[in-house]
N, C-alpha and C. Protein backbone atom coordinates (compact mmCIF):
# COMPACT_ATOMS: atom_id res chain seq x y z
N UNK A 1 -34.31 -8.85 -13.67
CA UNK A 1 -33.49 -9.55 -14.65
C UNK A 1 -33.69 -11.06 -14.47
N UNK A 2 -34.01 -11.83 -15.28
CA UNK A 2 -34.15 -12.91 -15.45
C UNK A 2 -33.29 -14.42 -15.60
N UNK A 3 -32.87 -15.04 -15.92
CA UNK A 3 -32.26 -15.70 -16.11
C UNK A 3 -31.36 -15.80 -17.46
N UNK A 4 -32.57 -15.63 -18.21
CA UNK A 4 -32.21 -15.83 -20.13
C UNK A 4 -31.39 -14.67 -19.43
N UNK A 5 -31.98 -13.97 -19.42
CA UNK A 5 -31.47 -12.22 -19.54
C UNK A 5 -29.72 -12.50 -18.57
N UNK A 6 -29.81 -12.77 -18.02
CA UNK A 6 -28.34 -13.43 -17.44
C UNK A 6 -26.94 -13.98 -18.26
N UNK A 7 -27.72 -15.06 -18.76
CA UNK A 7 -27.16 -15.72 -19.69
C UNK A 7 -26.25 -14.94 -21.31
N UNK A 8 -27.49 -13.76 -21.18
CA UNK A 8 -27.14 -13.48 -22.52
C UNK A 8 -26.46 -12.20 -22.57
N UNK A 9 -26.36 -11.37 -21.29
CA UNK A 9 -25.44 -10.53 -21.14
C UNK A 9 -23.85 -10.96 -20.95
N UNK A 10 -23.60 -12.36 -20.28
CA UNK A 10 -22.63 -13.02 -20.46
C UNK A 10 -21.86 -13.63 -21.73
N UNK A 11 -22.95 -13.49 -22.33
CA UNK A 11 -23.01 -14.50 -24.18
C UNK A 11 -22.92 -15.78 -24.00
N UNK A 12 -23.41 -15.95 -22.96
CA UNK A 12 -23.60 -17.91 -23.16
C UNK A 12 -24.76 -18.33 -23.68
N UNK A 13 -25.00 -19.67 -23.75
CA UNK A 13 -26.24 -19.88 -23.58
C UNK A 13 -26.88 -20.56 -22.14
N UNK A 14 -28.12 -20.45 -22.60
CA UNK A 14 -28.66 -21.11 -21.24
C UNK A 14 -28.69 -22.78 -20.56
N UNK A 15 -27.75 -22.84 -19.32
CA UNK A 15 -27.57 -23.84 -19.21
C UNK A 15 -25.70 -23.81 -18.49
N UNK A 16 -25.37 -22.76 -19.20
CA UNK A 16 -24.01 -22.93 -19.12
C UNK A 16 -23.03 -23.97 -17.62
N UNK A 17 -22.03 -24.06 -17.82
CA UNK A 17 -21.08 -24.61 -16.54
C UNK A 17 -20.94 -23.51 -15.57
N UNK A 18 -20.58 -23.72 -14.72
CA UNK A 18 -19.60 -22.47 -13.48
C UNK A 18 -18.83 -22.10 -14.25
N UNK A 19 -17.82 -22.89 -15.24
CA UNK A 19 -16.91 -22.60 -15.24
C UNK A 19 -16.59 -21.81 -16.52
N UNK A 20 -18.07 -22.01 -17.52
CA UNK A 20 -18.12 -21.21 -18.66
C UNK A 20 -18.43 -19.53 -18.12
N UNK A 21 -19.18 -19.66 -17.10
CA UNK A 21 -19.83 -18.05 -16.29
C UNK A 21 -18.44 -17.89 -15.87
N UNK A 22 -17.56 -17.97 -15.24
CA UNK A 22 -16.62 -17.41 -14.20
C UNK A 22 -15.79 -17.12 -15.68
N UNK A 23 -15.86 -17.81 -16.53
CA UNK A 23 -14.76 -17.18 -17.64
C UNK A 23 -14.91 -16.58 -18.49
N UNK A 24 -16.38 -16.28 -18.64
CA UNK A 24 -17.23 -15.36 -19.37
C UNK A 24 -16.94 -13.49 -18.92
N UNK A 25 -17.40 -13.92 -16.91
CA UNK A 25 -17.26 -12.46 -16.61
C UNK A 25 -16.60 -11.73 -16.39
N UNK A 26 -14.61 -13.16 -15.90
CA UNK A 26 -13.56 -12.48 -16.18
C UNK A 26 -13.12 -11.31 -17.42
N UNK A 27 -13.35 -12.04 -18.48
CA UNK A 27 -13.47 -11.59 -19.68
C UNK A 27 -13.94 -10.27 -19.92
N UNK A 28 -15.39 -10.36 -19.54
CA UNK A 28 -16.11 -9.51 -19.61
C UNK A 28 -15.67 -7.71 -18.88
N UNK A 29 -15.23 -8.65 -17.43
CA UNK A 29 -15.10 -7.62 -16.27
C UNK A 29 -13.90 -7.02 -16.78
N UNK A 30 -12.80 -7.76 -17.49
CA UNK A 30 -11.64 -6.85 -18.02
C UNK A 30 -12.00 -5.87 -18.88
N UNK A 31 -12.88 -6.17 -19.62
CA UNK A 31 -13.12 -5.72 -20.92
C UNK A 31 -13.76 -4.12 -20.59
N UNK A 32 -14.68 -4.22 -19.92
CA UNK A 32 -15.33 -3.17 -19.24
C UNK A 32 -15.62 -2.32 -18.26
N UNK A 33 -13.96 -2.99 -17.21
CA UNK A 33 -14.39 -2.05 -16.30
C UNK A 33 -13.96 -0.85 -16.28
N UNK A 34 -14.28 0.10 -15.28
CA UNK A 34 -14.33 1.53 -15.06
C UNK A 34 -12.45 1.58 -15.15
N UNK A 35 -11.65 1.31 -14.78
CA UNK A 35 -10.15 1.72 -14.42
C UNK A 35 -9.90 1.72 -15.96
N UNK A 36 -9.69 0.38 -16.72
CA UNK A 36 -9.71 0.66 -18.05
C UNK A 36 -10.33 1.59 -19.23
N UNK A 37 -11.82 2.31 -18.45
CA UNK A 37 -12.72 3.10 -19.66
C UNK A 37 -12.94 4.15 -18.62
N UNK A 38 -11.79 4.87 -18.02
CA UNK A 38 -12.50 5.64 -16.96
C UNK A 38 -13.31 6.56 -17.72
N UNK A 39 -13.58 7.13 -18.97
CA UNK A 39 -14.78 8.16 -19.39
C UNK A 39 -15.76 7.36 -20.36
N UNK A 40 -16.03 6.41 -20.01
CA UNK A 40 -16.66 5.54 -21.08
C UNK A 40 -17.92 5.54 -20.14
N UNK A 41 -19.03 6.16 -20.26
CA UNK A 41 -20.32 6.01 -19.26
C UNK A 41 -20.80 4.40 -19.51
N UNK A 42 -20.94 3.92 -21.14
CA UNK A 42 -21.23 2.93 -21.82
C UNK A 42 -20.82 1.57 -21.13
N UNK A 43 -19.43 1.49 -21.07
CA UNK A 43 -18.81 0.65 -20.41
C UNK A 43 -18.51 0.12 -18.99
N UNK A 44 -19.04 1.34 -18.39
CA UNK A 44 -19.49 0.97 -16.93
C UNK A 44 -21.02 0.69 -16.57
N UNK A 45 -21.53 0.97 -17.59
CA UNK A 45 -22.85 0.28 -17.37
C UNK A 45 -23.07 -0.97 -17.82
N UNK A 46 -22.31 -1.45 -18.55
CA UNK A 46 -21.95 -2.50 -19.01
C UNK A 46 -20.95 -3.44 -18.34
N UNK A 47 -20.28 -2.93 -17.23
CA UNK A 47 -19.53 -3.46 -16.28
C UNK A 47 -20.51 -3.90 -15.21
N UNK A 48 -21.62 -3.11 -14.83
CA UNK A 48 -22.20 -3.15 -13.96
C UNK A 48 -23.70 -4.01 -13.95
N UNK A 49 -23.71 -4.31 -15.59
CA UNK A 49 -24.71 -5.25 -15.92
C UNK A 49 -24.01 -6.80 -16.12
N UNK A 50 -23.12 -6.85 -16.24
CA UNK A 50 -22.45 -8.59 -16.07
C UNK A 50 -21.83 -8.90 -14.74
N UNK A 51 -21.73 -7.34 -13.86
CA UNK A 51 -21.35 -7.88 -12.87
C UNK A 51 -22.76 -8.66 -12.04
N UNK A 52 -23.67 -7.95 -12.17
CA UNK A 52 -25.14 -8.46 -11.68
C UNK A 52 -25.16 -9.89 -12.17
N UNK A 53 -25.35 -9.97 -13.64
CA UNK A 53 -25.55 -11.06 -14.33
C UNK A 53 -25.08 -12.31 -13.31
N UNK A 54 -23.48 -12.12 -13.78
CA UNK A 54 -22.60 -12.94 -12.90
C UNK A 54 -23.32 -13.64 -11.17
N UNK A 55 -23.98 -12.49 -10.67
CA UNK A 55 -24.21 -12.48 -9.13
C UNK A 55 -25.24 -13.29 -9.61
N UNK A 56 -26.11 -13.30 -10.10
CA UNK A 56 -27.22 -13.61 -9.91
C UNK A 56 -27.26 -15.32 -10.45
N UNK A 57 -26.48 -15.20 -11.47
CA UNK A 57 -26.15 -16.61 -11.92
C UNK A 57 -25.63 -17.73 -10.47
N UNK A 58 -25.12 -17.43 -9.77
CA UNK A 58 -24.12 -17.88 -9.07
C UNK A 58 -25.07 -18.28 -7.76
N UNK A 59 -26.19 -17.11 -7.52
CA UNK A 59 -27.26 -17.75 -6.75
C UNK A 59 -27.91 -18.73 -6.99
N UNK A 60 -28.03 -19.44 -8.72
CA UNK A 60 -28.83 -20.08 -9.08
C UNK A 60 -28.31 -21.54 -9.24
N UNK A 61 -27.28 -21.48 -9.84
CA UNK A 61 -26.48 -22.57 -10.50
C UNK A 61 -26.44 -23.18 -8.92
N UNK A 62 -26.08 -24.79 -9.58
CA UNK A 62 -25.87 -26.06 -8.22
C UNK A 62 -24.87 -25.77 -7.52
N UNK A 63 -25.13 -25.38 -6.01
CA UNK A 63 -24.41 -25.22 -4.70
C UNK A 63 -23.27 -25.44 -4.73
N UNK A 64 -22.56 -26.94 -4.90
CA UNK A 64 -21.57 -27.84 -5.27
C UNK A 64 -20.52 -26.29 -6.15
N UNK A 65 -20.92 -26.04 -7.12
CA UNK A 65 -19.93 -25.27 -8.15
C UNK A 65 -19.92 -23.70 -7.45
N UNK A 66 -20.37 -23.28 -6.74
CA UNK A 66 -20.29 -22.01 -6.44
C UNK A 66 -18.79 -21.39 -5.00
N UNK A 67 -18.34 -22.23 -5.21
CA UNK A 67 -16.86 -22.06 -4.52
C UNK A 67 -16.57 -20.28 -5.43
N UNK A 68 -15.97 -19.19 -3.98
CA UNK A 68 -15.73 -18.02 -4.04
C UNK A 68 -14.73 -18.13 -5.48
N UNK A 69 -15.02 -17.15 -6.61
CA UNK A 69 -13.62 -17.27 -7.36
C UNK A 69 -12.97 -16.02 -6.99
N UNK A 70 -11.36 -16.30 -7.73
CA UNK A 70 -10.50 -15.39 -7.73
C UNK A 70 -10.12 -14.70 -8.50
N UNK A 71 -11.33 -13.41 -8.96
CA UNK A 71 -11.35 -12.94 -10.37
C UNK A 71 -10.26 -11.84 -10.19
N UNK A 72 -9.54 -11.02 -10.91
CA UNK A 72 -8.96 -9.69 -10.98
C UNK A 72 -10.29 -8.84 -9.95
N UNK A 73 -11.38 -9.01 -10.52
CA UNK A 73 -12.30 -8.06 -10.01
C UNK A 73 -13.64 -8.40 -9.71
N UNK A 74 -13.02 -8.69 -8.32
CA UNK A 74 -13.95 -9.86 -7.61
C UNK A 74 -15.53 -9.55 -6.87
N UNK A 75 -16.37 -10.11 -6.89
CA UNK A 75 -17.79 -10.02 -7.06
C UNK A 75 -17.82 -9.71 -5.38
N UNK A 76 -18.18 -9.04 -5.06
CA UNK A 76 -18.62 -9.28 -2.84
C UNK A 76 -20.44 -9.83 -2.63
N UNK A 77 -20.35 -10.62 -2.11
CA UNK A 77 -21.68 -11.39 -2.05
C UNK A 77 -21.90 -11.10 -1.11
N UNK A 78 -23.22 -11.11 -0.29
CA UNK A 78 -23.50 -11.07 1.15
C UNK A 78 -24.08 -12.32 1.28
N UNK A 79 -24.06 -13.02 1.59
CA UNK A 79 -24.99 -14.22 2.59
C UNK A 79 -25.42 -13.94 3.60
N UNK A 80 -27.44 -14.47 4.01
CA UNK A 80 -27.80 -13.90 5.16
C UNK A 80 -26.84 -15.09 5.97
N UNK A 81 -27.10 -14.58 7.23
CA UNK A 81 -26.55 -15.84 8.38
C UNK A 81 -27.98 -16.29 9.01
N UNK A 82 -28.08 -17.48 9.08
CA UNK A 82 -29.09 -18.33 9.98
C UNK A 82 -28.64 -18.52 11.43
N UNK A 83 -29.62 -18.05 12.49
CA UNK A 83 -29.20 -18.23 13.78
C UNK A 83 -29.96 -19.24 14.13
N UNK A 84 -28.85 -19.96 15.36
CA UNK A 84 -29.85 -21.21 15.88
C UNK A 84 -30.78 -21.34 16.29
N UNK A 85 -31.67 -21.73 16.57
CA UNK A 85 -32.72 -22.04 17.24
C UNK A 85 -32.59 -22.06 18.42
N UNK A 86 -33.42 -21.43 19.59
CA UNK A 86 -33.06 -21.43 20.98
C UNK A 86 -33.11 -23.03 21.12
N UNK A 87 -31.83 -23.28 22.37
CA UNK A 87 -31.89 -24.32 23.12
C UNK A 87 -31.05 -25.86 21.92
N UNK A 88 -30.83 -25.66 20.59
CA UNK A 88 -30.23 -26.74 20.08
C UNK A 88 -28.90 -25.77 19.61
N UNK A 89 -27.83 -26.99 19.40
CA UNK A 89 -26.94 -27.17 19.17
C UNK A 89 -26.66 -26.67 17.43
N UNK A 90 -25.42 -26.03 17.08
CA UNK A 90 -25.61 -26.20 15.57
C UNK A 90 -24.27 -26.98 15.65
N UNK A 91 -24.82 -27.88 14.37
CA UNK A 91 -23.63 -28.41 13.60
C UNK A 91 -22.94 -28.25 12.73
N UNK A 92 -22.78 -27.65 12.03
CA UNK A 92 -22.30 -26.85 10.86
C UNK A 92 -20.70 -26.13 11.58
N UNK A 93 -20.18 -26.76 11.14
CA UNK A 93 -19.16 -25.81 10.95
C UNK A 93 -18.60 -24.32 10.29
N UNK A 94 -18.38 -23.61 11.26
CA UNK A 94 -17.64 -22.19 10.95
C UNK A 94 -17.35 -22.10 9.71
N UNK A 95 -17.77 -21.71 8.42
CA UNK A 95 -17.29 -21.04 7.00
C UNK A 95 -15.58 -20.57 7.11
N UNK A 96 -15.01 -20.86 6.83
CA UNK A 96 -13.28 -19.96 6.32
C UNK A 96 -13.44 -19.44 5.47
N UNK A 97 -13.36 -17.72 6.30
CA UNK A 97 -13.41 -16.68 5.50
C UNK A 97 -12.35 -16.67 4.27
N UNK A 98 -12.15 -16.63 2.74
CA UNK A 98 -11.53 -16.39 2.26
C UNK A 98 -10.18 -15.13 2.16
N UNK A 99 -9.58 -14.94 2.60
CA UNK A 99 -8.86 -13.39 2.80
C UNK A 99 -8.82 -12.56 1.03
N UNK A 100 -9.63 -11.55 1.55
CA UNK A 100 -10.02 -11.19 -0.27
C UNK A 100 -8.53 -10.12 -0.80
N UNK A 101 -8.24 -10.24 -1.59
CA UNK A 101 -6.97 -9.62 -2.05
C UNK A 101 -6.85 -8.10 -1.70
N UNK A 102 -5.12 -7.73 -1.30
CA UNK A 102 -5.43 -6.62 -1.03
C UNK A 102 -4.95 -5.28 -2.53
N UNK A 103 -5.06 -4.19 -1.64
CA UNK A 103 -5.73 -3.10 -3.28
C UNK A 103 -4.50 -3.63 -3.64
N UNK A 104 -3.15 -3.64 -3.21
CA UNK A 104 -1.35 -3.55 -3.94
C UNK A 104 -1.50 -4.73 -5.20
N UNK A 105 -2.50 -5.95 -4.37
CA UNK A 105 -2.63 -7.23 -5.59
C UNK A 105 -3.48 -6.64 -7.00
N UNK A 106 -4.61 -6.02 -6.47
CA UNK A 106 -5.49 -6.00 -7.65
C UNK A 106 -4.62 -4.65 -8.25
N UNK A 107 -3.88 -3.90 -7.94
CA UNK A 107 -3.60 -3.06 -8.72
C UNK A 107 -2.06 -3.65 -9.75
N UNK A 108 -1.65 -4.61 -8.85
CA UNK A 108 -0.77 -5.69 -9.59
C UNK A 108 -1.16 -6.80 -11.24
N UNK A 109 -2.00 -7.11 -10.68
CA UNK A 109 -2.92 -7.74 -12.00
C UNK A 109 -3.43 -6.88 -12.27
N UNK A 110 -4.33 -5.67 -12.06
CA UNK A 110 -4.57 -5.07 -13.38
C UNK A 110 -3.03 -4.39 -14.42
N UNK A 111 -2.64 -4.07 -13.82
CA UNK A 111 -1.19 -3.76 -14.18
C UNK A 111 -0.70 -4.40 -15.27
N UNK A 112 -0.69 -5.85 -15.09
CA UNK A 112 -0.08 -6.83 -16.31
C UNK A 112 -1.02 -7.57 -17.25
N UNK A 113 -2.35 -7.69 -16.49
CA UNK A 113 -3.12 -7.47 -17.12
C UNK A 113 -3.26 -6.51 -18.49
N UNK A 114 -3.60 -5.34 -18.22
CA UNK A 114 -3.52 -4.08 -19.10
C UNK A 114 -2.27 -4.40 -19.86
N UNK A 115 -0.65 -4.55 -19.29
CA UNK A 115 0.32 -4.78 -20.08
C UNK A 115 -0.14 -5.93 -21.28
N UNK A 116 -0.70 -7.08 -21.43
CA UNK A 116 -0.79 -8.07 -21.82
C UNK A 116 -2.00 -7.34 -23.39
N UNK A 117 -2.26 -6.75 -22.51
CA UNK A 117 -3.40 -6.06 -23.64
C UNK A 117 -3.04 -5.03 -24.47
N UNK A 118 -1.99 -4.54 -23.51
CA UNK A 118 -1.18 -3.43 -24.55
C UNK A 118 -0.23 -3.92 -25.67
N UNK A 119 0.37 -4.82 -25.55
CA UNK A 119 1.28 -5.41 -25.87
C UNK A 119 0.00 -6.10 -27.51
N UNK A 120 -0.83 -7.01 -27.30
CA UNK A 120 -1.58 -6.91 -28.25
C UNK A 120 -1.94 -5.94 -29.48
N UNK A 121 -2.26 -4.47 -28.54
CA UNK A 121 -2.60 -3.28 -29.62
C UNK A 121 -0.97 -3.36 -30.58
N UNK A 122 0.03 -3.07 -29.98
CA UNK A 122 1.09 -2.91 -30.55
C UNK A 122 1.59 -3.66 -31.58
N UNK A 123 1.20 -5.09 -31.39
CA UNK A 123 1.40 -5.98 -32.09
C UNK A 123 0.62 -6.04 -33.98
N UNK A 124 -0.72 -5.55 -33.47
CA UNK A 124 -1.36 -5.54 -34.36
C UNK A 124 -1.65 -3.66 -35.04
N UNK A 125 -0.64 -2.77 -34.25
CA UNK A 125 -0.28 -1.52 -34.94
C UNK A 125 -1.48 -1.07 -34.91
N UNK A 126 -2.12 -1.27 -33.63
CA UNK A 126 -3.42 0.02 -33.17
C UNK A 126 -2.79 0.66 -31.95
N UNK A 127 -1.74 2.08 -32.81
CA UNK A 127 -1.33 2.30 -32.12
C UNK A 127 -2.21 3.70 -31.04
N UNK A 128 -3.12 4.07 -31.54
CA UNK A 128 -4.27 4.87 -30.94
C UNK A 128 -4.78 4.47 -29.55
N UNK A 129 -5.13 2.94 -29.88
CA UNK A 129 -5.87 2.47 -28.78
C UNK A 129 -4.48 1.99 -27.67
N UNK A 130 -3.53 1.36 -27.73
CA UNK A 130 -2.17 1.35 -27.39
C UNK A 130 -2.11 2.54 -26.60
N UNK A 131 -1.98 3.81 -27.28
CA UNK A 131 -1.72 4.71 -26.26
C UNK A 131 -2.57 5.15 -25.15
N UNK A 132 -4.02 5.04 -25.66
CA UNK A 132 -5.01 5.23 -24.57
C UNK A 132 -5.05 4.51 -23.44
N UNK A 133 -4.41 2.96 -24.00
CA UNK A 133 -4.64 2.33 -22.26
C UNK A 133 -3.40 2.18 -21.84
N UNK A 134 -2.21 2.69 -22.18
CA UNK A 134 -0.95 3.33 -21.31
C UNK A 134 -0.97 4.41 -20.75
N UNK A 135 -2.17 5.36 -21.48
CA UNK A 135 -2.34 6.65 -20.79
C UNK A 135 -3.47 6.18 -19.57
N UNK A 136 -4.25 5.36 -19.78
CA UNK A 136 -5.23 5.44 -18.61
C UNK A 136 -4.34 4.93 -17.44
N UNK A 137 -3.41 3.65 -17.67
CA UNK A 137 -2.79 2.99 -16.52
C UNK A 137 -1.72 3.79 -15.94
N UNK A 138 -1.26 4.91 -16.14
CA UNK A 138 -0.66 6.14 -15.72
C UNK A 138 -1.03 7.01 -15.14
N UNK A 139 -2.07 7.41 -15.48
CA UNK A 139 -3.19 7.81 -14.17
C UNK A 139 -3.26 6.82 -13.12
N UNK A 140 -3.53 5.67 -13.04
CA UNK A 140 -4.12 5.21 -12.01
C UNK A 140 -2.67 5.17 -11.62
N UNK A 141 -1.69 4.59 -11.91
CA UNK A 141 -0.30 4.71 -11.17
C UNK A 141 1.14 5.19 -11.31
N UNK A 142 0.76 6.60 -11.55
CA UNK A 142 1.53 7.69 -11.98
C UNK A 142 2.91 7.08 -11.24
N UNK A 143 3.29 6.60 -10.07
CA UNK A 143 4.74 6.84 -9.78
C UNK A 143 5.41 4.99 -10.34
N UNK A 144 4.56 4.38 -11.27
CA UNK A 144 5.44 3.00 -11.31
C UNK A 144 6.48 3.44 -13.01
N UNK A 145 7.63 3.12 -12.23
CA UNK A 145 8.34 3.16 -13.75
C UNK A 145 8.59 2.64 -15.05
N UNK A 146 7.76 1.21 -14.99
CA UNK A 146 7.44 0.65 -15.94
C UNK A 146 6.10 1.24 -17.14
N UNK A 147 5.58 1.36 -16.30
CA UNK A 147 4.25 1.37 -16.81
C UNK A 147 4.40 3.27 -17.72
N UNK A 148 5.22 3.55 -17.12
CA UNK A 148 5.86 5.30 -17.44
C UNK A 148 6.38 4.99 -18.93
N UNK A 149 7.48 3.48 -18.89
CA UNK A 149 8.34 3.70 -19.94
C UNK A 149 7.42 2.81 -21.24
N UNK A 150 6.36 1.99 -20.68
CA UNK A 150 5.36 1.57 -21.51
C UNK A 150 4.78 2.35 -22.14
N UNK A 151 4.17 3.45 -21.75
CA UNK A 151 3.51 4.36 -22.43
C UNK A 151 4.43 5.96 -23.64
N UNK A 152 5.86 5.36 -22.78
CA UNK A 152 7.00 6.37 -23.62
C UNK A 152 6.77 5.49 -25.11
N UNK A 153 7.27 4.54 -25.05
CA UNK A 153 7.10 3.56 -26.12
C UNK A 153 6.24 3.70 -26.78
N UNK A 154 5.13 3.60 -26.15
CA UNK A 154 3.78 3.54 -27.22
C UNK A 154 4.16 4.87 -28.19
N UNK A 155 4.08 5.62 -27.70
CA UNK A 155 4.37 7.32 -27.99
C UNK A 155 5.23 7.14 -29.37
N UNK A 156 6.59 6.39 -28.97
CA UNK A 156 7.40 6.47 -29.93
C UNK A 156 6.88 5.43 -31.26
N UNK A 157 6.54 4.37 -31.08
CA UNK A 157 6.11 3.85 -31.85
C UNK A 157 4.91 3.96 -32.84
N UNK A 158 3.83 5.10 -32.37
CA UNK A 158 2.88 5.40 -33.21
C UNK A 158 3.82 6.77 -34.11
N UNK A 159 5.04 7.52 -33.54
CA UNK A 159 5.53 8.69 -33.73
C UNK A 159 6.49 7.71 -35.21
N UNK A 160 6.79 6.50 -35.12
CA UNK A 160 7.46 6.02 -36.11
C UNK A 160 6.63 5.57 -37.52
N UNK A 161 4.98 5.13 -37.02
CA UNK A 161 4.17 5.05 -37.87
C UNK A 161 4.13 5.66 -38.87
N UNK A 162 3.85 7.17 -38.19
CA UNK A 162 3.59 8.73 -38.74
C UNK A 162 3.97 9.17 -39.78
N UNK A 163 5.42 8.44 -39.08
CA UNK A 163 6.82 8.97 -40.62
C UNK A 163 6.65 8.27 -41.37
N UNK A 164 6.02 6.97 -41.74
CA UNK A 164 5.89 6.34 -42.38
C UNK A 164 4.89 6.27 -43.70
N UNK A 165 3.43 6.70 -42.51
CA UNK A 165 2.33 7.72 -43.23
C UNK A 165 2.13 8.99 -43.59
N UNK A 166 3.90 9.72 -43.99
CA UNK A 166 4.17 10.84 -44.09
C UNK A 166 3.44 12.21 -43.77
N UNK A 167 3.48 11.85 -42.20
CA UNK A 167 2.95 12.77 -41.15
C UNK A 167 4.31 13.71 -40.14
N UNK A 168 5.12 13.82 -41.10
CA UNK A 168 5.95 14.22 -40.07
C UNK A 168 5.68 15.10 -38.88
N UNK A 169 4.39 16.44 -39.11
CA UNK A 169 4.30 17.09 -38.11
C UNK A 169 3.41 16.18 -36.90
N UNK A 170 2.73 15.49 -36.89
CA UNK A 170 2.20 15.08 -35.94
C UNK A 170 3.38 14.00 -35.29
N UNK A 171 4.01 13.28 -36.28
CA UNK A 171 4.63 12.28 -35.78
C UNK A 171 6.03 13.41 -34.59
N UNK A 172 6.31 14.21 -34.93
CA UNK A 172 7.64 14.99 -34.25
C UNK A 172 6.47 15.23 -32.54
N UNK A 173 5.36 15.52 -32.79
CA UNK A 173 4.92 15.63 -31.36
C UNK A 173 4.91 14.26 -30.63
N UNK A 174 4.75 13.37 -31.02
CA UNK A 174 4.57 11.72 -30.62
C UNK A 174 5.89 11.56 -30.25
N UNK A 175 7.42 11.60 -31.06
CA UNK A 175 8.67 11.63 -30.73
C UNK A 175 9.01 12.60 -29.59
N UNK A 176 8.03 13.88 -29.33
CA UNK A 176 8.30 14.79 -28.34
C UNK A 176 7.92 13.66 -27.12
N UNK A 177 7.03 13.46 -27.09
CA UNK A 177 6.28 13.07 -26.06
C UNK A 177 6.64 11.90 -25.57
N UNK A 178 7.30 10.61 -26.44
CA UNK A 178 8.00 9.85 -25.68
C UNK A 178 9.04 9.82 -24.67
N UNK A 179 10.27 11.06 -25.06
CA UNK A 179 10.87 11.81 -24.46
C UNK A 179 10.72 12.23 -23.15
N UNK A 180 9.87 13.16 -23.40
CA UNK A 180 8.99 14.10 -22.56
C UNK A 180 8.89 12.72 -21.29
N UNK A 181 7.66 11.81 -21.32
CA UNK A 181 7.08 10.81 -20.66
C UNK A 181 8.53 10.36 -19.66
N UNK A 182 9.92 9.47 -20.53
CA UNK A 182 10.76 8.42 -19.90
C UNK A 182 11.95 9.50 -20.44
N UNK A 183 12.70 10.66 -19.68
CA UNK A 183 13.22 11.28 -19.91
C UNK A 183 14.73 10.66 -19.96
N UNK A 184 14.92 9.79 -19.19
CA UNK A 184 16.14 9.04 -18.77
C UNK A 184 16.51 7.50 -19.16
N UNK A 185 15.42 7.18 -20.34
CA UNK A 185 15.64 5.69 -20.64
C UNK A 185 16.52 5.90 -21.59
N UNK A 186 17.82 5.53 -21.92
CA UNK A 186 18.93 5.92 -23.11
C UNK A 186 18.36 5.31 -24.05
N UNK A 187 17.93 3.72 -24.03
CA UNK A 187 17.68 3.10 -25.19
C UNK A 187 16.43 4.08 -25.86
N UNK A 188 15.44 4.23 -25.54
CA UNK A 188 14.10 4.81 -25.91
C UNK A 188 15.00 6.42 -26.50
N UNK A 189 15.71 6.97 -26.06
CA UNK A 189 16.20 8.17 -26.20
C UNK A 189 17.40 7.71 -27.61
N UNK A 190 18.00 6.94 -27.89
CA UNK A 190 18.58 6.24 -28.80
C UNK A 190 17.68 6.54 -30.03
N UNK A 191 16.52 5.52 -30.05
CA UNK A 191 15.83 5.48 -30.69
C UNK A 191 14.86 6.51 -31.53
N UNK A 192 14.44 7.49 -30.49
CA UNK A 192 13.89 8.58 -31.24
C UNK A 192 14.78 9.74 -31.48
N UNK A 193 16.22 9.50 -31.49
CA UNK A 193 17.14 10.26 -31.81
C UNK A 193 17.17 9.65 -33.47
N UNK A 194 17.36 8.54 -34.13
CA UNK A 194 17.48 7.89 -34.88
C UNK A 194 15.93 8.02 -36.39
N UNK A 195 14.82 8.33 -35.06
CA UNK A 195 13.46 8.71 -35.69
C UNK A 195 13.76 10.23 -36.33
N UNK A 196 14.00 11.08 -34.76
CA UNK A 196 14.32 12.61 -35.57
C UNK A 196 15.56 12.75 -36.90
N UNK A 197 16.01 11.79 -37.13
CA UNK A 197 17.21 11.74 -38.29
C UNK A 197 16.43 11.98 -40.20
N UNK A 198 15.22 10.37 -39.32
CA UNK A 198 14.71 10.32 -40.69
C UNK A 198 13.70 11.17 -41.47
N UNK A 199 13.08 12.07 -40.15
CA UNK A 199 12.62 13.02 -39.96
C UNK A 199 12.92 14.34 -40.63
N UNK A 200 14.77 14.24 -40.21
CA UNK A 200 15.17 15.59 -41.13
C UNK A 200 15.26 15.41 -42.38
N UNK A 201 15.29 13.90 -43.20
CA UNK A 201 16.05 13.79 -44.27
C UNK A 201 14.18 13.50 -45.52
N UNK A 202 13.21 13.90 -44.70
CA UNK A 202 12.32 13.50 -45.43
C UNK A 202 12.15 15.24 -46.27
N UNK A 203 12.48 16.23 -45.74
CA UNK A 203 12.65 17.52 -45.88
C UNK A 203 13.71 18.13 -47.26
């Protein structure tokens, strides 16, 4: 892989800053990685080609700008080590290891992360894709209760669509399933009590 070829898996052009690459592959790395598309073969190969990109850029670009970043989903570099030369002195001072985040953090930002993105689908009433990445972030952390009553929601809110796009039978499984998901949230349980109403009266 080349350089251009670097560049353009990132979508920059050639030449770019540090700081256009580091915000390129953030981007990128959200966009595509495996936790978010866990059956997406596409997208992890595509995770796995900007993560290179990224690496390889970072070997190249001026010394000065290549300070470790602190991505969600952070790159591991190896550097060889140079040993001294018998009999002289080195001067160089000891590197400070960065302490790289632990899993509780990255599973923290992806967390609100993903929220931030969910919250988008909803906004703009894709409620399909909405539910898919409340359903994926439920898998990865089946016991958090937020992320439980995030995905109840989604449920209910594509289940309110439905009725709208006079789907009642699909929409009554979507109202099941919010339920089902946050069995004990009153407000959410309020609400699709209020859905099953309009539900009966479309009959």
């Amino acid at each position: 892989m080349d350089l251009e070829d670097c560049y353009r898996l990132l979508g920059l052009r050639s030449g770019a800053s540090f700081a256009d690459i580091k915000a390129s592959y953030r981007r990128l790395a959200q966009q595509y990685h495996p936790d978010i598309n866990p059956d997406d073969t596409k997208a992890k190969e595509k995770f796995i080609a900007v993560t290179e990109a990224y690496k390889l850029l970072l070997q190249r670009i001026p010394q000065q700008e290549t300070s470790p970043p602190s991505d969600d989903f952070p790159v591991v570099e190896h550097q060889p080590t140079q040993a001294a030369r018998p009999g002289t002195a080195t001067k160089e001072k000891p590197k400070q290891k960065t302490k790289p985040p632990s899993s509780l953090e990255i599973e923290q930002r992806l967390k609100w992360r993903t929220y931030e993105q969910l919250q988008q689908f909803l906004k703009e009433r894709r409620f399909p894709q909405a539910i898919s990445l409340a359903e994926a972030l439920a898998q990865r952390l089946p016991e958090d209760a937020e992320v439980r009553q995030w995905q109840a929601i989604s449920y209910q809110l594509w289940g309110r669509a439905l009725i709208a796009e006079k789907q009642p039978l699909k929409a009554r499984i979507y109202l099941k399933k919010a339920i089902k998901t946050d069995p004990y949230n009153k407000s959410l349980w309020h609400e699709v009590q209020r859905d099953f109403q309009t539900l009966e009266h479309m009959f």
